[in-house]
Protein backbone atom coordinates (compact mmCIF):
# COMPACT_ATOMS: atom_id res chain seq x y z
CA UNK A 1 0.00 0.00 0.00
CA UNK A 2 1.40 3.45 -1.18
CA UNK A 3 2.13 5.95 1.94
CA UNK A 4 -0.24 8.70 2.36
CA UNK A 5 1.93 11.55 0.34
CA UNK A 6 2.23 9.11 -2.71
CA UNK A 7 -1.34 8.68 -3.40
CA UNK A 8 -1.90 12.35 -2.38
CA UNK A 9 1.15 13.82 -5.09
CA UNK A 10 -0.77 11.15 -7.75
CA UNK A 11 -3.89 12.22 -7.28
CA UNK A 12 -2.96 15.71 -7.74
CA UNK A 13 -0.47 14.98 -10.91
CA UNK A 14 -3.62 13.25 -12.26
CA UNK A 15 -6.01 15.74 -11.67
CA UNK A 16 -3.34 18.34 -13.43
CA UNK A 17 -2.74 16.19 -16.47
CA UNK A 18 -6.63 15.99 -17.28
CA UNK A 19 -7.30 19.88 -16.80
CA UNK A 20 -4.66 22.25 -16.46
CA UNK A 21 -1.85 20.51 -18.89
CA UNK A 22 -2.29 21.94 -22.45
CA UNK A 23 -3.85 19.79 -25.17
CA UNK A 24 -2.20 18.63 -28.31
CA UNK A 25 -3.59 20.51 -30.87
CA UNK A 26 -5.02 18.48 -33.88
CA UNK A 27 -4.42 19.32 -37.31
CA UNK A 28 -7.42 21.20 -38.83
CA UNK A 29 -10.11 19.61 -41.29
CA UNK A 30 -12.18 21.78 -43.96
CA UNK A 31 -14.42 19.80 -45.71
CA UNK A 32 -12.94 16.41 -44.97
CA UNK A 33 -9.23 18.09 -46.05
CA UNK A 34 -6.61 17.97 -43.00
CA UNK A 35 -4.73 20.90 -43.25
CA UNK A 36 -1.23 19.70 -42.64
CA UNK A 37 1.54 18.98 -45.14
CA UNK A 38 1.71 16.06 -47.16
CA UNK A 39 -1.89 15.95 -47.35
CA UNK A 40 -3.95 14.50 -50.14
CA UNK A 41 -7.12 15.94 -51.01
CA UNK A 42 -7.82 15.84 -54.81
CA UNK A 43 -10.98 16.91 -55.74
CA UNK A 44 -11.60 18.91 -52.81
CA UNK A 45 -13.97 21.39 -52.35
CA UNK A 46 -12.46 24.36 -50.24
CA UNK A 47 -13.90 27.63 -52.53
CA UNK A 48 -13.75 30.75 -50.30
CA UNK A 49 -11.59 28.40 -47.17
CA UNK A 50 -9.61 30.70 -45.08
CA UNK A 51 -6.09 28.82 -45.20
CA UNK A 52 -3.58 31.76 -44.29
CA UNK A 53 -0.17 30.71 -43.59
CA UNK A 54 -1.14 26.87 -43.34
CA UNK A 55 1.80 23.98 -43.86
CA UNK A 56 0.61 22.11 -46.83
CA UNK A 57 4.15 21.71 -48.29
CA UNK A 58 4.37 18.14 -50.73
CA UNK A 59 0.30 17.90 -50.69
CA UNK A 60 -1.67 17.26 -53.65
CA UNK A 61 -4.81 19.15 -54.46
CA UNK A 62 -5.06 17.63 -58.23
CA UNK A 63 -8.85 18.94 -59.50
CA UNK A 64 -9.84 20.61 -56.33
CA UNK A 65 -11.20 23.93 -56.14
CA UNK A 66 -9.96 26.65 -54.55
CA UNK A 67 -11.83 29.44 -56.16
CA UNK A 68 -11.97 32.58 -53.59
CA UNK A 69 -9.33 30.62 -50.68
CA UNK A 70 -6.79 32.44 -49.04
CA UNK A 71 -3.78 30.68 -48.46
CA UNK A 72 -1.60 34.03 -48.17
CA UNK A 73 2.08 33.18 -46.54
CA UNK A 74 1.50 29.51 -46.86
CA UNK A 75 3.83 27.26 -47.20
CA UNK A 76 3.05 24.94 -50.25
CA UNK A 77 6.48 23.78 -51.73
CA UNK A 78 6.33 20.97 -53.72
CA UNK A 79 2.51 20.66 -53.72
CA UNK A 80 0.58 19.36 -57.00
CA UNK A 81 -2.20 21.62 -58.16
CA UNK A 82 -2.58 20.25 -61.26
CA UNK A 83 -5.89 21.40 -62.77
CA UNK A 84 -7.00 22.45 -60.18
CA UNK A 85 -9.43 25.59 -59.72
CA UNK A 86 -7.75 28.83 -57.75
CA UNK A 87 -9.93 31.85 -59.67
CA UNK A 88 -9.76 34.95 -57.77
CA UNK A 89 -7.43 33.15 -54.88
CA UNK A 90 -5.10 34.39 -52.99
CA UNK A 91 -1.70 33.54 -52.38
CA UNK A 92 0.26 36.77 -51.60
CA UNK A 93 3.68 35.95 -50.27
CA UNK A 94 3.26 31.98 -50.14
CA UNK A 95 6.43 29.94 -50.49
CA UNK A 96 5.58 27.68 -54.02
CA UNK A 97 8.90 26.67 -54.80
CA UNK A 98 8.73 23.55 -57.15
CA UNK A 99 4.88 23.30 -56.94
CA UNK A 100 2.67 22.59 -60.10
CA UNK A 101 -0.29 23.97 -61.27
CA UNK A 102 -0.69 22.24 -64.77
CA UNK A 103 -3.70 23.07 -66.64
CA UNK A 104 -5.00 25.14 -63.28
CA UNK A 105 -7.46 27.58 -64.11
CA UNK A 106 -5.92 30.44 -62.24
CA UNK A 107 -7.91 33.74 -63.42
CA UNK A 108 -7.42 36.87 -61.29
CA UNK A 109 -5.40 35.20 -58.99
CA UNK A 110 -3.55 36.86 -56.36
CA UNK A 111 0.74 35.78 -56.03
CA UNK A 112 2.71 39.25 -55.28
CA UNK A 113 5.72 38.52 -53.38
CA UNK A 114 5.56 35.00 -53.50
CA UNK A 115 8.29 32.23 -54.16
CA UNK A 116 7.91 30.28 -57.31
CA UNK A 117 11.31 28.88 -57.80
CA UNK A 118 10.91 25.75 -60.43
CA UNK A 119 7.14 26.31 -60.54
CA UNK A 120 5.06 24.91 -63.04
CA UNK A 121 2.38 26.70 -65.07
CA UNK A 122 2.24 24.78 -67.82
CA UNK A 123 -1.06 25.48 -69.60
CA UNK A 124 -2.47 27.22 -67.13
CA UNK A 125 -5.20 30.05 -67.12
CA UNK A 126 -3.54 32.85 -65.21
CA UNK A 127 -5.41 36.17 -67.77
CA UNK A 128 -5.46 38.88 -65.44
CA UNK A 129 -3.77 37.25 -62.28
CA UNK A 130 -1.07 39.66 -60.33
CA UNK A 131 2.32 37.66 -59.86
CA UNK A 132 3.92 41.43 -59.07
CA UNK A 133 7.12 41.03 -57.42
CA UNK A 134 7.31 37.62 -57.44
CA UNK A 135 10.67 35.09 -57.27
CA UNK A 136 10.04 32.82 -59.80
CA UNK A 137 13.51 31.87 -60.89
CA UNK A 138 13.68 28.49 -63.87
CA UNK A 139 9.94 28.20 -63.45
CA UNK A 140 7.62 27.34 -66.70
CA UNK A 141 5.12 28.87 -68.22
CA UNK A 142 4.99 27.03 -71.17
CA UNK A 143 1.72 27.54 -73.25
CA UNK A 144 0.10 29.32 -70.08
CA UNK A 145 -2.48 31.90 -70.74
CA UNK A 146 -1.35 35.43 -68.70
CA UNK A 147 -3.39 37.76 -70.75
CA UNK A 148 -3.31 41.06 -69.17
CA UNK A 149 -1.44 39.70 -66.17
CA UNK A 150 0.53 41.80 -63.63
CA UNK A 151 4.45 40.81 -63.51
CA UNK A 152 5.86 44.17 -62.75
CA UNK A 153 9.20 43.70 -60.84
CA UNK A 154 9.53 39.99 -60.87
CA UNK A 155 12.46 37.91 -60.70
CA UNK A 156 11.67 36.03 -64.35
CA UNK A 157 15.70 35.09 -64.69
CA UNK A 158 15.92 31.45 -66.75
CA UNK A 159 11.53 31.28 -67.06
CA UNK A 160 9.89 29.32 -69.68
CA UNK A 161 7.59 31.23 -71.32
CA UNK A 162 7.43 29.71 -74.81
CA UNK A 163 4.40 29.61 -76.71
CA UNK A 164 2.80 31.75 -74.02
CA UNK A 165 -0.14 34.01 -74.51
CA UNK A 166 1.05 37.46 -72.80
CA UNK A 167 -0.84 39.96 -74.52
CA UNK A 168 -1.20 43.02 -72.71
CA UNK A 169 1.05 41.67 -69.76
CA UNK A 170 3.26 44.09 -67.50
CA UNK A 171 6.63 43.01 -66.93
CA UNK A 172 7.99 46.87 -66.44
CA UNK A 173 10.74 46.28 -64.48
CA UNK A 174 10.91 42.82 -64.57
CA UNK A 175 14.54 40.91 -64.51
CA UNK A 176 14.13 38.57 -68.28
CA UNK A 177 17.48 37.20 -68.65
CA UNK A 178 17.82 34.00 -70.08
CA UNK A 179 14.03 33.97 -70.31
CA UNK A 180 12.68 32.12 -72.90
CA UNK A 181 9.73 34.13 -75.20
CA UNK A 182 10.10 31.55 -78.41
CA UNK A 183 6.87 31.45 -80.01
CA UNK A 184 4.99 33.87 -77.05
CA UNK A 185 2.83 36.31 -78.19
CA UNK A 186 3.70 39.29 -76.41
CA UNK A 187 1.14 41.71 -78.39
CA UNK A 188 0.31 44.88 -76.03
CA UNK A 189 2.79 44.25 -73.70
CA UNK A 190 4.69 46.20 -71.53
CA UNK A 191 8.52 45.57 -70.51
CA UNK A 192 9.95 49.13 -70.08
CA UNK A 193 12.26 48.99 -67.63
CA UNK A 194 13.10 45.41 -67.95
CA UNK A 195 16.30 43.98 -67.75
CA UNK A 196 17.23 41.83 -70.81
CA UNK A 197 20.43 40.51 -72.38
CA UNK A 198 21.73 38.08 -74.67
CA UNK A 199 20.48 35.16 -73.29
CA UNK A 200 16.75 36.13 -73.40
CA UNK A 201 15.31 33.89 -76.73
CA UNK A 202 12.65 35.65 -78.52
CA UNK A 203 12.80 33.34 -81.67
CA UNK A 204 8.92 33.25 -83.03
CA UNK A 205 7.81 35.31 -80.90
CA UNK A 206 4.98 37.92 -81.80
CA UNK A 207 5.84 41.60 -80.86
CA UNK A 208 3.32 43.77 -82.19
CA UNK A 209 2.83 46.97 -80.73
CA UNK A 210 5.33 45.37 -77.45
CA UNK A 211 6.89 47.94 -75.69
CA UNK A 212 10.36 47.65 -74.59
CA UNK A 213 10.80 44.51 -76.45
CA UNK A 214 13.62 43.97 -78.89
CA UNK A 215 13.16 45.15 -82.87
């Protein structure tokens, strides 16, 4: 039989443990999707979720939509996006280094400041989406659609944007060398300011009324 003070220090341990220790916080669900990296929720529907600076780093959210969610400062390296929907999202400042959004249908979509490093775009609807500022060194574009889209003071050094559709794009002040324009059609757009050299390709490319780019 335990002395007196034993079962009186348990007791109290016991009764600490159950109420005044802190509980282990479990990872968040929206709509049947854990929010915690390496999560996989294709198909899911998370339109409008409030997601700010969530850890879904090496998820994969292939065909889910996203329409209206804010996953500003998020970190989502690695993360497969592929056709998914993200119209009108926002992802201001989020770290997307190596993710893929293949065939996403990214409209209006928000990315100033954020880190695209090795991103893909290929094929992807991004008309009209804001990508100002934005670190997106060796990432592809290939055959995306960023019609009217805002790139004004991006880091574009090494990006793929051959056979792009950039009509009407800002890229004033954008760093383009050894970007890759063969075959984009850069009609409308705007690259005063940008900083281009030898190793930008613009083989193919369509430069009607471009200004800034090379004659």
């Amino acid at each position: 039989m335990k002395p007196l003070f034993s079962r009186i220090a348990a007791t109290i341990l016991g009764a600490w443990s159950l109420a005044g220790a802190p509980a282990l916080a479990a990872d968040p669900v929206v709509n049947g999707c854990p929010i915690a990296a390496a999560t996989l929720c294709p198909d899911a529907h998370l339109a409008g979720a409030q997601l700010r600076e969530a850890k879904l780093n090496h998820s994969n959210f292939f065909s889910a939509d996203l329409s209206g969610a804010d996953l500003s400062g998020s970190l989502l390296q690695e993360s497969r996006f592929n056709q998914a929907t993200l119209q009108d999202a926002k992802l201001d400042a989020a770290a997307l280094d190596g993710a893929s959004f293949r065939a996403a249908a990214m409209t209006r979509a928000r990315m100033p400041a954020s880190r695209l490093t090795g991103a893909s775009f290929q094929d992807a609807r991004l008309d009209g989406a804001n990508l100002s500022q934005a670190s997106a060194q060796g990432a592809s574009f290939n055959g995306a659609n960023l019609r009217g889209a805002d790139l004004q003071r991006a880091d574009l050094r090494r990006v793929d944007f051959s056979s792009a559709e950039l009509q009407q794009a800002r890229l004033q002040g954008a760093d383009l060398r050894g970007a890759n324009f063969e075959g984009a059609n850069l009609s409308g757009a705007d690259l005063t300011g940008a900083t281009v050299d030898g190793s930008t390709l613009w083989r193919g490319a369509s430069l009607d009324g471009c200004k800034g780019c090379p004659r």
